[in-house]
Protein backbone atom coordinates (compact mmCIF):
# COMPACT_ATOMS: atom_id res chain seq x y z
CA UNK A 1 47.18 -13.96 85.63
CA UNK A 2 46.55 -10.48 84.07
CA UNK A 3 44.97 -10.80 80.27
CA UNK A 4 45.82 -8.75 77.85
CA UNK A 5 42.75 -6.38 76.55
CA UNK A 6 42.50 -3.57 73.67
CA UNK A 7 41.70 -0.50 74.60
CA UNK A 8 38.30 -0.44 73.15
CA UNK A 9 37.73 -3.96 75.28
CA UNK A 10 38.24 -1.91 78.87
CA UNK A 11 35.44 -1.01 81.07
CA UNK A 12 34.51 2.59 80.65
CA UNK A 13 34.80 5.60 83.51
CA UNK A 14 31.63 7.69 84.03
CA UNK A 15 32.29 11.16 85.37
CA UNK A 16 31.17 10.20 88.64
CA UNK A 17 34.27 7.50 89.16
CA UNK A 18 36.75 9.38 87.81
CA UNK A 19 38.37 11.08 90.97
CA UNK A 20 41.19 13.87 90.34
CA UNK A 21 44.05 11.80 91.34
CA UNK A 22 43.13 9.03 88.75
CA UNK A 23 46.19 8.63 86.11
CA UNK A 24 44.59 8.44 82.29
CA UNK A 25 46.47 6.84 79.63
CA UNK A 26 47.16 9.67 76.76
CA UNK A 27 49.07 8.94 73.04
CA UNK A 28 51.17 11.50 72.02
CA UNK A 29 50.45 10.68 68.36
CA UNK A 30 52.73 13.03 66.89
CA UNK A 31 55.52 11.40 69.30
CA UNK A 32 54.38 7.85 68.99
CA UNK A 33 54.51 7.51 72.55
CA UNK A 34 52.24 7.09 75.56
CA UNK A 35 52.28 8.97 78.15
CA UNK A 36 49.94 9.31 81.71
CA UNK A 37 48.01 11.94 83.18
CA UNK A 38 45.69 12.81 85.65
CA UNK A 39 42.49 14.34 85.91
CA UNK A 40 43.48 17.02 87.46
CA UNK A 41 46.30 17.95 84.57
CA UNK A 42 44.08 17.19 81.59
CA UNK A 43 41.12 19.61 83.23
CA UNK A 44 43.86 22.27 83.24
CA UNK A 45 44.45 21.94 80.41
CA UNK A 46 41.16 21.78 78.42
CA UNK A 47 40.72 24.95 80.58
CA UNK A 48 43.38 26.78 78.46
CA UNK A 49 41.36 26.54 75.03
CA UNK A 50 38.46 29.28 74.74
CA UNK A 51 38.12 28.15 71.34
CA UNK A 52 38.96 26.07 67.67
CA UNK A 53 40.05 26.73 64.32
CA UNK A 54 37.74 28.85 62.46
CA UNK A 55 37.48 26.10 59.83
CA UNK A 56 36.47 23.17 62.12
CA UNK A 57 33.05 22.47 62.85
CA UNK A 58 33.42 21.48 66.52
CA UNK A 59 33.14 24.41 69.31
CA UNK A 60 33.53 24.08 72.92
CA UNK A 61 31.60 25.89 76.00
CA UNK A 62 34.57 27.08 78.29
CA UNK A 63 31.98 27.31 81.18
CA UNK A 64 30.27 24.04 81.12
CA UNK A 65 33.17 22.06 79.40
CA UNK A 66 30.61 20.87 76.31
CA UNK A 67 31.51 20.12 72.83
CA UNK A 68 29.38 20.44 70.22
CA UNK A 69 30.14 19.63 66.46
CA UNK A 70 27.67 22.13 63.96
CA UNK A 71 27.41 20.25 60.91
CA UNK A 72 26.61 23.07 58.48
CA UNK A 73 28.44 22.28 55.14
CA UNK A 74 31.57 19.38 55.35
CA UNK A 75 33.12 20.29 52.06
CA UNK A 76 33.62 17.11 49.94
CA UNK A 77 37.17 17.03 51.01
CA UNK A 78 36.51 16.55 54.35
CA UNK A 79 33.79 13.59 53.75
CA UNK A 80 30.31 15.90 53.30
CA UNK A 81 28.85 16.60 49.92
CA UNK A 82 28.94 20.38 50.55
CA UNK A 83 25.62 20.68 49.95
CA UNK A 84 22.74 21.01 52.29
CA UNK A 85 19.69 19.43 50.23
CA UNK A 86 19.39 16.15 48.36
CA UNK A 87 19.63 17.36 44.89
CA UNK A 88 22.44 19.73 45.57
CA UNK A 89 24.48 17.22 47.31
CA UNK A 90 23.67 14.39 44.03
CA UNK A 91 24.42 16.82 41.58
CA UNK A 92 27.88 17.86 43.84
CA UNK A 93 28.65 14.02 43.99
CA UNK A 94 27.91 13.32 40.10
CA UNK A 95 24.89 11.43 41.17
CA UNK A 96 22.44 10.74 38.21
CA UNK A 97 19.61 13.05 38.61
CA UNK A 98 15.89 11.17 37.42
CA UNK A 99 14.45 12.08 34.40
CA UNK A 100 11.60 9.97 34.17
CA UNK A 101 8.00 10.58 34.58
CA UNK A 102 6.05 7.98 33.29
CA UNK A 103 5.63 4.25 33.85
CA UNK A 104 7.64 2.73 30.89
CA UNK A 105 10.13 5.85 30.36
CA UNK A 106 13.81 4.42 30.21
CA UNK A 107 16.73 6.94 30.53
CA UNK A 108 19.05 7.67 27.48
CA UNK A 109 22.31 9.55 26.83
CA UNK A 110 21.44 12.40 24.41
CA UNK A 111 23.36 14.94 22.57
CA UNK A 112 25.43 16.06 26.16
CA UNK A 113 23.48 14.93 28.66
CA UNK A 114 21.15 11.70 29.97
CA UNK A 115 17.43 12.63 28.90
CA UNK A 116 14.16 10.64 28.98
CA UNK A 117 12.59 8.62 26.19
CA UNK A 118 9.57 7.96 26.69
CA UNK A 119 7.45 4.87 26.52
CA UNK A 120 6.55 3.81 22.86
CA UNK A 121 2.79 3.06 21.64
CA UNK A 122 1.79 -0.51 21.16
CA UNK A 123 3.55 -3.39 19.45
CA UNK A 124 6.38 -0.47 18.87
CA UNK A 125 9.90 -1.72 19.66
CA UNK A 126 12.57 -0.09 20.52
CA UNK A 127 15.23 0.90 17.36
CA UNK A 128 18.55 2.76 16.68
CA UNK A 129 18.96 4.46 13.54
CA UNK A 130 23.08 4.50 15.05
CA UNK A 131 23.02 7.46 17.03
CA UNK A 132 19.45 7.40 18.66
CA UNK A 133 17.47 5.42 20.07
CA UNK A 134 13.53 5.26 19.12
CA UNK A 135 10.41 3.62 19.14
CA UNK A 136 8.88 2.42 15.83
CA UNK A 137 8.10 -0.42 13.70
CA UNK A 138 10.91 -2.12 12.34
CA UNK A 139 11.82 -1.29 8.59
CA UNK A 140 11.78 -4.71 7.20
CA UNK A 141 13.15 -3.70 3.76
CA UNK A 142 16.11 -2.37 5.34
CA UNK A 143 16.82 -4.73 8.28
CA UNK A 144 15.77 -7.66 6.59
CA UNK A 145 17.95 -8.94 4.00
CA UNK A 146 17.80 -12.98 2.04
CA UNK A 147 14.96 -14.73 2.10
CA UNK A 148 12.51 -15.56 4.98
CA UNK A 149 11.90 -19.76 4.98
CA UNK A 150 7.68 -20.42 4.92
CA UNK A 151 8.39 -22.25 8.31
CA UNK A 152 9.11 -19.08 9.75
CA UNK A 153 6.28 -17.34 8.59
CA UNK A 154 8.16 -16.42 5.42
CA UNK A 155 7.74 -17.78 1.34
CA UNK A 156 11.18 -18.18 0.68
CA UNK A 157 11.06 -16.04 -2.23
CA UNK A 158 11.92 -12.77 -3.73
CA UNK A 159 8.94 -12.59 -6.41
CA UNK A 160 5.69 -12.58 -6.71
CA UNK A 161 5.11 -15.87 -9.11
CA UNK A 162 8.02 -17.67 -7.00
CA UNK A 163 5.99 -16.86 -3.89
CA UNK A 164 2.85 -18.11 -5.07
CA UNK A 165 4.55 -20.71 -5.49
CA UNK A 166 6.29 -22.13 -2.82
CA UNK A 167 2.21 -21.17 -1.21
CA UNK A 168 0.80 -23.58 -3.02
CA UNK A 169 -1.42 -20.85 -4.49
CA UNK A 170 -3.13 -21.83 -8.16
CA UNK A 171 -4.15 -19.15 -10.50
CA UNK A 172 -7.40 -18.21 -9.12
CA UNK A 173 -4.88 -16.12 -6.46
CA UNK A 174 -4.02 -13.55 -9.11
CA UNK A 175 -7.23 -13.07 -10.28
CA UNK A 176 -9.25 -9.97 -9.68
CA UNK A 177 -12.37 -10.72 -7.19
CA UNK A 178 -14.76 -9.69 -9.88
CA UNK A 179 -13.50 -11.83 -12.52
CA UNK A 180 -12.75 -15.17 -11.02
CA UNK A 181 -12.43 -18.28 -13.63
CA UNK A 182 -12.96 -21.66 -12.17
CA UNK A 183 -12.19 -24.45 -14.39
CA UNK A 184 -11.06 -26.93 -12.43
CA UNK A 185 -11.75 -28.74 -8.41
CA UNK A 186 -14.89 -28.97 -6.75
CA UNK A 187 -16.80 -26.50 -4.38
CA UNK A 188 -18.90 -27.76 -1.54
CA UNK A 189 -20.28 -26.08 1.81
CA UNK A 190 -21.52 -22.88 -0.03
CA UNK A 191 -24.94 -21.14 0.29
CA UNK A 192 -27.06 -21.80 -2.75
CA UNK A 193 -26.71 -19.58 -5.38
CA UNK A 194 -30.00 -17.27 -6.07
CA UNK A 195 -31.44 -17.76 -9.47
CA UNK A 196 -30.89 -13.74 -9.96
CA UNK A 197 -26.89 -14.52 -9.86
CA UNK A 198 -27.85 -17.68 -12.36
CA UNK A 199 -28.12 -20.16 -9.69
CA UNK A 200 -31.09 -22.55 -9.08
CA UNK A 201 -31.37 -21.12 -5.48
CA UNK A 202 -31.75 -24.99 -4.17
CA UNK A 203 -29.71 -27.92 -3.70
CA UNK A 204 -31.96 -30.68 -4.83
CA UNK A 205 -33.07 -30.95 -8.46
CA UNK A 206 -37.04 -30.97 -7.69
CA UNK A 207 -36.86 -27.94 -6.05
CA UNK A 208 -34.10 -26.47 -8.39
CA UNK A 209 -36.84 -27.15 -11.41
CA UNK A 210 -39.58 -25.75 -9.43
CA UNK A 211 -37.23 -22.47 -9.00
CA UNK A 212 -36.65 -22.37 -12.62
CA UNK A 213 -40.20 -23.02 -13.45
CA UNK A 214 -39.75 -26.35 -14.92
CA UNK A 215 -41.58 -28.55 -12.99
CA UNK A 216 -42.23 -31.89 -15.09
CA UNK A 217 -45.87 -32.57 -16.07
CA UNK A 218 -46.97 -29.06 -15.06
CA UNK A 219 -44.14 -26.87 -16.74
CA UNK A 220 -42.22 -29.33 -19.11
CA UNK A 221 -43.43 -32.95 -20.85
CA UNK A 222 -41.84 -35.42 -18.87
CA UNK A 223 -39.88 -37.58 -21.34
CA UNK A 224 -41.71 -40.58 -23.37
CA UNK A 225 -39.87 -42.58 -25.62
CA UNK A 226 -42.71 -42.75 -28.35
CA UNK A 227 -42.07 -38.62 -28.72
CA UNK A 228 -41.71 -37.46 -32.48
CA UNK A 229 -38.39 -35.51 -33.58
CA UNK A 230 -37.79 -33.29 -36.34
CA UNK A 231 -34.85 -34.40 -37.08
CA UNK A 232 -34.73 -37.76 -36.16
CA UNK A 233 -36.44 -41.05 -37.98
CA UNK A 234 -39.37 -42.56 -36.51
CA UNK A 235 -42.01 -45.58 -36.97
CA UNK A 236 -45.79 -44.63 -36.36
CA UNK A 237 -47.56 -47.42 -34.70
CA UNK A 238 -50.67 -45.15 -34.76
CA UNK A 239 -52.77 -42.62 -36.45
CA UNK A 240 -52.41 -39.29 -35.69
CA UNK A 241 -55.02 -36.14 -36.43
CA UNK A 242 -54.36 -32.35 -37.47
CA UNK A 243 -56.14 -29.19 -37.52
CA UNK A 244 -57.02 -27.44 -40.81
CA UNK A 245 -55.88 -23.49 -41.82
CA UNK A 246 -59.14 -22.20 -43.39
CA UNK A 247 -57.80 -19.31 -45.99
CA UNK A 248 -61.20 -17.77 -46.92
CA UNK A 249 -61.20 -16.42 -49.87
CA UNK A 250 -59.18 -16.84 -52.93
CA UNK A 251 -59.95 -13.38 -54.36
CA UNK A 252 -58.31 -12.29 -57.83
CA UNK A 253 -54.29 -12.20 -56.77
CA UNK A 254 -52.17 -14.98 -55.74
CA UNK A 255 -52.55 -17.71 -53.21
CA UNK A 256 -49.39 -19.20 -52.01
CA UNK A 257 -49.47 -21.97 -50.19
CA UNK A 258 -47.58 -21.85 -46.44
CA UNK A 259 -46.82 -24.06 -43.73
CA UNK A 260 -45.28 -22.06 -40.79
CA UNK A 261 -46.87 -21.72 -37.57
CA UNK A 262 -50.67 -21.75 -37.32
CA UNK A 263 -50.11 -22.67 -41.45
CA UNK A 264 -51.45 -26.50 -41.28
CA UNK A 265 -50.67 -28.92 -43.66
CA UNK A 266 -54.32 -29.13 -44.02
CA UNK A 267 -56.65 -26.54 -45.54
CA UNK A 268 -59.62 -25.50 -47.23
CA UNK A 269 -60.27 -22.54 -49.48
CA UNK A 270 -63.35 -20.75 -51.71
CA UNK A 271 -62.79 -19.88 -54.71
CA UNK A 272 -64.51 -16.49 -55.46
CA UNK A 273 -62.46 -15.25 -58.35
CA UNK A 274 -60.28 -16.10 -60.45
CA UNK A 275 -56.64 -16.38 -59.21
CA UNK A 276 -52.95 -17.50 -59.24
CA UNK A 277 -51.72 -20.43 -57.02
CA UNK A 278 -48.37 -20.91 -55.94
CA UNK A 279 -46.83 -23.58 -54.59
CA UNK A 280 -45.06 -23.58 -50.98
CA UNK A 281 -41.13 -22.92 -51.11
CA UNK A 282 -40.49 -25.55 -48.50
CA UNK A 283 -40.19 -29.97 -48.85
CA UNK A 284 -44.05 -30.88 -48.05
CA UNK A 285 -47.74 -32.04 -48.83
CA UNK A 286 -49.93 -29.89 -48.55
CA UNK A 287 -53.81 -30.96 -48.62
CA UNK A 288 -56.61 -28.66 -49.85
CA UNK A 289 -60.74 -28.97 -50.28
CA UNK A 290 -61.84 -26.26 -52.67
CA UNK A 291 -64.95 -24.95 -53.17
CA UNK A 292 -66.69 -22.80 -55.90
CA UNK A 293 -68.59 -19.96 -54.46
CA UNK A 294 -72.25 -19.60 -56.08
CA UNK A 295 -71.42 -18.02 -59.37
CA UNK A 296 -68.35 -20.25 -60.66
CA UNK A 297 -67.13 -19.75 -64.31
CA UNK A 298 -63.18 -18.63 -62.74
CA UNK A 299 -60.49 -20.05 -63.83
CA UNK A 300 -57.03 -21.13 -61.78
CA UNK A 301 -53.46 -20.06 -62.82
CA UNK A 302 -50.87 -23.33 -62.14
CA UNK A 303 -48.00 -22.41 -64.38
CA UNK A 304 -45.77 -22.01 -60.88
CA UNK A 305 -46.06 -25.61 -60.80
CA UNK A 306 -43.43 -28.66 -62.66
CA UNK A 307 -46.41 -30.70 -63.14
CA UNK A 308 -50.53 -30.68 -62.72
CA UNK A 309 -52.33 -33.65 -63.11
CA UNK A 310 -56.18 -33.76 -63.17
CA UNK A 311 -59.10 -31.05 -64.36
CA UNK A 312 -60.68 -28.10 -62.63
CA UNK A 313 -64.13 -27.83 -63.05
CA UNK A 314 -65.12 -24.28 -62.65
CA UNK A 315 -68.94 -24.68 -62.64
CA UNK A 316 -70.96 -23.50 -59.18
CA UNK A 317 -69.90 -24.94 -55.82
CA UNK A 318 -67.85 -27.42 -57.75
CA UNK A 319 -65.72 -28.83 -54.95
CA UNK A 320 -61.94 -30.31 -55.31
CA UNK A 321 -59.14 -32.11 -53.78
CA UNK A 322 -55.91 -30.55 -54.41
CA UNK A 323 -52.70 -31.84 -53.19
CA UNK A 324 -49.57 -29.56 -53.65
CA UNK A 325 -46.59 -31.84 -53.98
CA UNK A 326 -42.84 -30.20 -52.97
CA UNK A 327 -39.38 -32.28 -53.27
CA UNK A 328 -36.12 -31.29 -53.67
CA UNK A 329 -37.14 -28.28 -56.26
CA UNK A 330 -39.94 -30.16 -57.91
CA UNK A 331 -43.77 -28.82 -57.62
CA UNK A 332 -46.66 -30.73 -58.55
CA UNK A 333 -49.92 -30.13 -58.39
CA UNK A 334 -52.80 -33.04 -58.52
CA UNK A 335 -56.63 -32.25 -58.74
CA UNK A 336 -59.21 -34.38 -58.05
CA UNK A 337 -63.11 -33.40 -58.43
CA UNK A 338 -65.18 -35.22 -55.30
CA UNK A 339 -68.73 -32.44 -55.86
């Protein structure tokens, strides 16, 4: 039983096999119908064209019976690109020619035509200013508008003081590096402070005295309870010594008594002349061993004083006690002849 085949399914002729009294099947396309022919007929009749339209690309040799097809420039019309290189034929197509250079270039559209932008610099993103496109930073005052939350990186404020704020940042934040007031927390961890920036320059208080040259027993008393104040009462449990101012001479002027420093409370004094003396201008006793000088006969000027009590002898080397008395105003003067 015969199957039924397409035409492109059928076992091809070579040349050799194809004898001149072999029918071929032929379409009249224009007809739309098939017809037959021989070998012989269709040779005669190829023999009858010397040659093709002009505007074909296919030629044939008449001699040999070869066709050959010269593929020079197929318009676009007739499925070529009418071109005969690869740029002509992308730019002949509308094919997108490459403008890029660079690793990281992207293409853009410019003002009429694409164009290449090229890659921007680092931690530049890419940004429109809604006609262009550019690299740059991004203009936060511009695209940025509310608020930014502190989670996000942000303080959630719009001032200065509110910022600050919602920080957690004290007072010592707004104040100027070289003028920083403290008054408050606790600072640990730090290098110690130098005793040129008023530091101790140690972190111990033995060595922080030692810095500060005030190292107790060699610099500074160490403290003992039986210590006299100035200005605080006291109970002597002992006897206690002083050194004694020697004046010199009492010449002819006048001889005020002092206590001050190096000014003891305990003095002596020759008389060599007659001469005023004064009492001291300050709450005190003041004890003083005079002594004539060889010749004697002077005499002693008290009228500076409330109240004197006792006798000067004048004579030679005639030696007294005098006790200069000062209270609340009040001078008195006591004189007591021991030589």
């Amino acid at each position: 039983m015969a199957t039924n085949k397409k035409i492109t399914e059928l076992t091809e002729l070579v040349e050799a096999d194809l004898a001149n009294d072999d029918v071929l099947a032929i379409v009249d396309v224009s007809a739309g119908e098939t017809f037959k022919v021989r070998k012989s007929t269709l040779a005669s009749a190829l023999a009858g064209v010397a040659t093709l339209a002009a505007t074909t690309p296919v030629t044939v040799d008449q001699a040999t019976g070869s066709v050959t097809v010269s593929l020079n420039t197929v318009p676009i019309t007739s499925g070529g690109t009418g071109a005969t290189s690869a740029g002509a034929a992308l730019t002949a197509l509308g094919g997108l020619a490459d403008p890029m250079t660079t690793r990281g270039d992207i293409i853009t559209r410019g003002a009429s035509a694409t164009e290449r932008l090229a890659v921007g610099s680092a931690n530049q993103v890419l940004i429109s200013d809604g006609t262009d496109p550019s690299y740059g930073q991004v203009p936060l005052a511009s695209a940025v508008s509310g608020t930014l939350p502190v989670a996000n990186g942000g303080t959630n404020a719009t001032s200065a003081g509110d910022a600050r704020t919602n920080l957690g940042l004290g007072s010592v934040a707004t104040q100027a590096s070289n003028s920083v007031s403290i008054t408050g927390g606790s600072v640990t961890g730090i290098t110690d402070i130098t005793v040129a920036d008023g530091g101790t320059g140690a972190s111990d208080a033995s060595t922080a005295r030692s810095n500060l040259g005030l190292v107790i027993g060699t610099d500074v008393q160490a403290f003992d309870a039986d210590t006299l104040f100035a200005d605080v009462s006291d109970n002597l449990t002992a006897g206690y010594s002083s050194d004694i101012e020697a004046i010199g001479n009492s010449g002819t002027g006048t001889q005020t008594l002092e206590i001050a420093t190096a000014k003891e409370n305990l003095k002596t004094l020759t008389i060599n002349g007659s001469f005023t003396l004064a009492p001291q201008t300050v709450n005190s006793v003041i004890a003083m061993v005079t002594t004539n000088d060889g010749t004697g006969g002077y005499t002693i000027t008290t009228s500076g004083y409330d109240k004197v009590s006792g006798t000067y002898n004048s004579a030679a080397s005639a030696k007294h006690l005098m006790r200069s008395t000062v209270i609340d105003g009040t001078q008195v003067l006591e004189i007591l002849e021991i030589a």
